[in-house]
Each structure stands twice: as structure tokens, then as C-alpha cells.
Protein backbone atom coordinates (compact mmCIF):
# COMPACT_ATOMS: atom_id res chain seq x y z
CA UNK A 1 277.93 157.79 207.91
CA UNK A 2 274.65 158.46 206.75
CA UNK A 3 273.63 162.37 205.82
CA UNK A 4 271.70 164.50 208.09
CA UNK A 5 267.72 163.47 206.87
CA UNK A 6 268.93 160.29 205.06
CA UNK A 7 268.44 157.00 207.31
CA UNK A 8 271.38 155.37 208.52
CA UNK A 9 271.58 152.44 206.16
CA UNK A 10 272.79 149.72 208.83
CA UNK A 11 270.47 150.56 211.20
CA UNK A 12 268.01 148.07 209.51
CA UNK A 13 269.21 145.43 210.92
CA UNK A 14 268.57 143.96 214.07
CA UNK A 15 270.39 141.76 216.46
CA UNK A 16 269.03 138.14 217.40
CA UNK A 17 268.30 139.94 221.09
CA UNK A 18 267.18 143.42 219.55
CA UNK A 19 264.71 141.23 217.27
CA UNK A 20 263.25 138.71 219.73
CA UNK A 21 262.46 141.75 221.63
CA UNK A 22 260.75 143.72 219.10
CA UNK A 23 258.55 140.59 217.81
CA UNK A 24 256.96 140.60 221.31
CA UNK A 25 255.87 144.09 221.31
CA UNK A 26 255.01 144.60 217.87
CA UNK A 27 253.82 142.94 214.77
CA UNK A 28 256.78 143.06 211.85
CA UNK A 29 255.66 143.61 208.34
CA UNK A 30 256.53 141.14 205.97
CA UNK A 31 256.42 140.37 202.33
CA UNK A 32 255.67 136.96 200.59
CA UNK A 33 255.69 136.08 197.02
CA UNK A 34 254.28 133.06 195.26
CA UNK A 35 257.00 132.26 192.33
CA UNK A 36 255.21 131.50 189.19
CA UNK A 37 255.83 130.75 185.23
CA UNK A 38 253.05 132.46 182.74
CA UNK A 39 252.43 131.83 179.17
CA UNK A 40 252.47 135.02 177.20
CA UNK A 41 249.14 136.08 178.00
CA UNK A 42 249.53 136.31 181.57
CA UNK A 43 247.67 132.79 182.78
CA UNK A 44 250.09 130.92 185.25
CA UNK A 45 251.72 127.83 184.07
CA UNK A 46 253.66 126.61 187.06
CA UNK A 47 253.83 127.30 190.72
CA UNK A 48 257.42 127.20 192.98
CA UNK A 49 257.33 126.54 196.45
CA UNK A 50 260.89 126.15 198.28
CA UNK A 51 261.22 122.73 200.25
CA UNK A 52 263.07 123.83 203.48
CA UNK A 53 263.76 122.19 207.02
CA UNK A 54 261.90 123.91 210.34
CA UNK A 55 263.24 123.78 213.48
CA UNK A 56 261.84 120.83 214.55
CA UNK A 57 263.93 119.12 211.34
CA UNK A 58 260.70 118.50 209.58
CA UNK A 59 260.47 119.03 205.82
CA UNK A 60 258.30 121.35 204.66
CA UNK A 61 257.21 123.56 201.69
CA UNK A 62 256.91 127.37 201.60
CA UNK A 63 256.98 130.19 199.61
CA UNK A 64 259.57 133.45 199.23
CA UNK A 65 259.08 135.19 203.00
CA UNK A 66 261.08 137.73 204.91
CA UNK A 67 261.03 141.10 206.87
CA UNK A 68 260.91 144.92 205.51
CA UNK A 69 264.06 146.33 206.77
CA UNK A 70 263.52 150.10 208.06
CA UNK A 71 264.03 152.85 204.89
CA UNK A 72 263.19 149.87 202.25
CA UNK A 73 260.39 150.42 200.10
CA UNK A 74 258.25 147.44 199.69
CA UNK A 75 259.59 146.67 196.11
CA UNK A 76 263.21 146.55 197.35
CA UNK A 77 262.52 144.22 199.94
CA UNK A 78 260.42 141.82 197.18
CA UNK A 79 263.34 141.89 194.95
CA UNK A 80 265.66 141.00 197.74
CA UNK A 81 264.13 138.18 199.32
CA UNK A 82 263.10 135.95 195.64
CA UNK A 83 267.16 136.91 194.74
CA UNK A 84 267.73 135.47 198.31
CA UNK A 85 265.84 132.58 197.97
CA UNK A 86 265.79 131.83 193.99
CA UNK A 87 268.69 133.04 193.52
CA UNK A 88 270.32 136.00 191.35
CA UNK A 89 268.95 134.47 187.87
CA UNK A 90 265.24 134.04 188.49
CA UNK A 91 264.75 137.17 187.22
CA UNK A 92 261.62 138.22 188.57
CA UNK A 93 258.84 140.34 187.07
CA UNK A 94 258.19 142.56 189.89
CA UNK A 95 254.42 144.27 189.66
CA UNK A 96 254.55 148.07 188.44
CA UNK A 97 252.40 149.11 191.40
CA UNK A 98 253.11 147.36 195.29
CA UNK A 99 249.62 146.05 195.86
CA UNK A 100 249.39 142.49 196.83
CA UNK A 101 247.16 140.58 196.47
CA UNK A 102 246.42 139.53 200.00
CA UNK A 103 247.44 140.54 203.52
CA UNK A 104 248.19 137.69 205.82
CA UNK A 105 247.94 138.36 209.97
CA UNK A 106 250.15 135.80 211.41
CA UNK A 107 249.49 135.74 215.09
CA UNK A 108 251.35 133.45 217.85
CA UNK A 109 248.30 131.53 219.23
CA UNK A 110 246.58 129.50 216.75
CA UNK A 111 242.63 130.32 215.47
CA UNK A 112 242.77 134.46 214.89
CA UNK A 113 243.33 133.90 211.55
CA UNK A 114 244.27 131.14 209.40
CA UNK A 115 248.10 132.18 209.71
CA UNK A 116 250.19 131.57 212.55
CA UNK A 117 254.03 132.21 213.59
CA UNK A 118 254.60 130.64 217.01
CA UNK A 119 257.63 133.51 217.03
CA UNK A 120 255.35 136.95 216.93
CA UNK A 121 252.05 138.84 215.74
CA UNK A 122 253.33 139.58 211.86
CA UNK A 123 251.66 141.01 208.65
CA UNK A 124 252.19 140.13 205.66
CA UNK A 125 252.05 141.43 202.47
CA UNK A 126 251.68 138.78 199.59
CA UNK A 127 252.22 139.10 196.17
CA UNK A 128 252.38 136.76 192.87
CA UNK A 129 255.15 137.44 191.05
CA UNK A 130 256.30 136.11 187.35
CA UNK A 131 260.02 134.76 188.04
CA UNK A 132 261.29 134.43 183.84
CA UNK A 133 265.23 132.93 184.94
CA UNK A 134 266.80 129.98 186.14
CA UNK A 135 265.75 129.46 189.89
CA UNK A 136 268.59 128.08 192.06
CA UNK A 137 267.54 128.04 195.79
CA UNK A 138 269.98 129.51 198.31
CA UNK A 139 269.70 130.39 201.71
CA UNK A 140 268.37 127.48 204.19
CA UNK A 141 265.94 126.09 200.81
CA UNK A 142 266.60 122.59 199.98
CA UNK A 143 265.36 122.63 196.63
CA UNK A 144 262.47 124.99 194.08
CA UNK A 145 259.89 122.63 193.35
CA UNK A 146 257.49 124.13 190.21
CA UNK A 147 253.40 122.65 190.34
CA UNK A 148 250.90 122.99 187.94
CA UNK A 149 248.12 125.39 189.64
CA UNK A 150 246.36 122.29 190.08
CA UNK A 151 249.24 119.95 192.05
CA UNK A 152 250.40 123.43 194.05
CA UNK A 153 247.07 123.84 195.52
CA UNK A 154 246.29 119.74 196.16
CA UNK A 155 245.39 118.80 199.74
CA UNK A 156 248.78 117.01 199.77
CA UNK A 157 250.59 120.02 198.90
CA UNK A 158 248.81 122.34 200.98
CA UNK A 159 249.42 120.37 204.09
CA UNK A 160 252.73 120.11 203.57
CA UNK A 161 252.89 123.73 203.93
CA UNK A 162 253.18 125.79 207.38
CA UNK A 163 251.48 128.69 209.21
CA UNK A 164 248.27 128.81 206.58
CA UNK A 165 250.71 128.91 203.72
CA UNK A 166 248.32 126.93 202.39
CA UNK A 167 245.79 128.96 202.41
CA UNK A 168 247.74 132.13 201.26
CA UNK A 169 248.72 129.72 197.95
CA UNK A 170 245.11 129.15 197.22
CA UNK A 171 244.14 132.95 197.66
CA UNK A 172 247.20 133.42 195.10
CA UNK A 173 246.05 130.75 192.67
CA UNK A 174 242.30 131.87 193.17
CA UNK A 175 243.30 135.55 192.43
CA UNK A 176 245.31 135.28 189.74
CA UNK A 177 241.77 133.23 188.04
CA UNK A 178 243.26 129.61 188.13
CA UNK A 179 241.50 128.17 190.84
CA UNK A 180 237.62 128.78 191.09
């Protein structure tokens, strides 16, 4: 039991039914982070994106995704989903200040914004992070798939991705100076 001022800690989690309620009343912030390799002065080398299976069994790329539980400060929630999804020896590099590089609207009809989740009205807070361990995929990913800049942000690529994940990859790539 959780002290009188400190949050309950397994209250942050939802049920399947407490969830699908909330997502169509409210938008649920997220966090996303493009895995990369850098050199050692900074410039990105390599780009992962996860290879995973949507609901409609098709195979698709995407990058590190997943909610903000309640009482979890944005860097906690970074750190947990790229161990979720990469796996407890990626070690990644998280940033020393939680500003990301982009914020990404999803919204449940398409044409708002270039983002869409059929589920719910979402935002998203998206950050490039340096991953420096060995990445071994768990969850629902198939497989870590590491790009040069160039390949990650190809129209084949890109299309391969849902949502606007494409997009969001190029505004990472862009930002981080190695895309014009």
C-alpha cells in the first residue's frame, strides 16, 4: 500500500475495458524513440526500426512506442519501452534533458495530421536516442533491422511504416542533420 501523498504504484495500469474507454474520451500521451548508432562525434551511423505484425497480419516496420503510465516521469517511461522492445542490453543513451524532438498528434480519422491511430486521439512525444548494446527484440517485434540514414528514410522504407511513422523517421533523421 502506497503512503498517504505517494501514488499508488499499480494504479497505472489499466484494464483492456478501463483503456478502450479512456482512448475515446481522451488523447493518451505517448513516447517514441528512433534507435540509432553514432560515431564518436555524435553523427548517426545506423537507424533501427522493429519489423512487427499488425492486426490485420501484415508486416510492418516501426519504431520504440508505448504509453506514459500515471506517476512516471517521461524518462522512466523511455527507458522502459527501448528495454521492452530492444531488450535489456541495448543500453540506451537516454538525453540529459526530456525534450524531443518532435510531437506527433495521432488522431483516429485520417488527414488532421500526418499521424493516425485508428484506436484513439494520442500525442506523442518523440525522441532519438543513441542505443550503445546488443539489441535483441522482445515483445510482439519480429526482428531490429539497423539502416543507414539514407536506406531508413527511402520511399520503400517509409511506406513500409504505419500511422506517419514515416514521416516522424524523417523529422528524426532531418533533426539530428542527416537528412537535408
Amino acid at each position: 500500500m502506497a503512503s498517504v501523498g505517494t501514488p499508488d504504484p499499480n494504479s497505472a495500469w489499466l484494464s483492456d475495458d478501463e483503456l478502450a474507454m479512456y482512448r475515446r474520451r481522451m488523447p493518451v500521451l505517448y513516447v517514441e524513440a528512433v534507435p540509432v548508432r553514432v560515431d564518436g562525434l555524435g553523427v548517426v551511423t545506423e537507424v533501427g526500426l522493429l519489423m512487427r505484425a499488425n492486426s490485420e497480419d501484415e508486416i510492418t516496420r516501426t519504431i520504440v512506442s508505448g504509453r506514459v503510465m500515471y506517476g512516471e516521469t517521461l524518462r522512466d517511461a523511455l527507458f522502459r519501452h527501448l528495454e521492452n522492445d530492444l531488450g535489456p542490453m541495448a543500453f540506451p543513451q537516454l538525453p540529459a534533458s526530456p525534450v524531443p524532438f518532435s510531437v506527433a498528434e495521432y488522431f483516429p480519422l485520417p488527414g488532421l495530421t500526418p499521424y493516425m491511430d485508428s484506436r484513439q486521439h494520442a500525442v506523442s512525444l518523440a525522441y532519438i536516442v543513441p542505443v550503445t548494446g546488443t539489441c535483441d527484440p522482445r515483445q510482439d517485434a519480429l526482428e531490429l533491422t539497423w539502416f543507414t540514414p539514407e536506406e531508413a528514410a527511402s520511399p520503400r522504407i517509409v511506406s513500409e511504416m504505419e500511422g506517419g511513422r514515416g514521416t516522424l523517421l524523417r523529422a528524426a533523421l532531418a533533426s539530428a542533420g542527416v537528412l537535408p
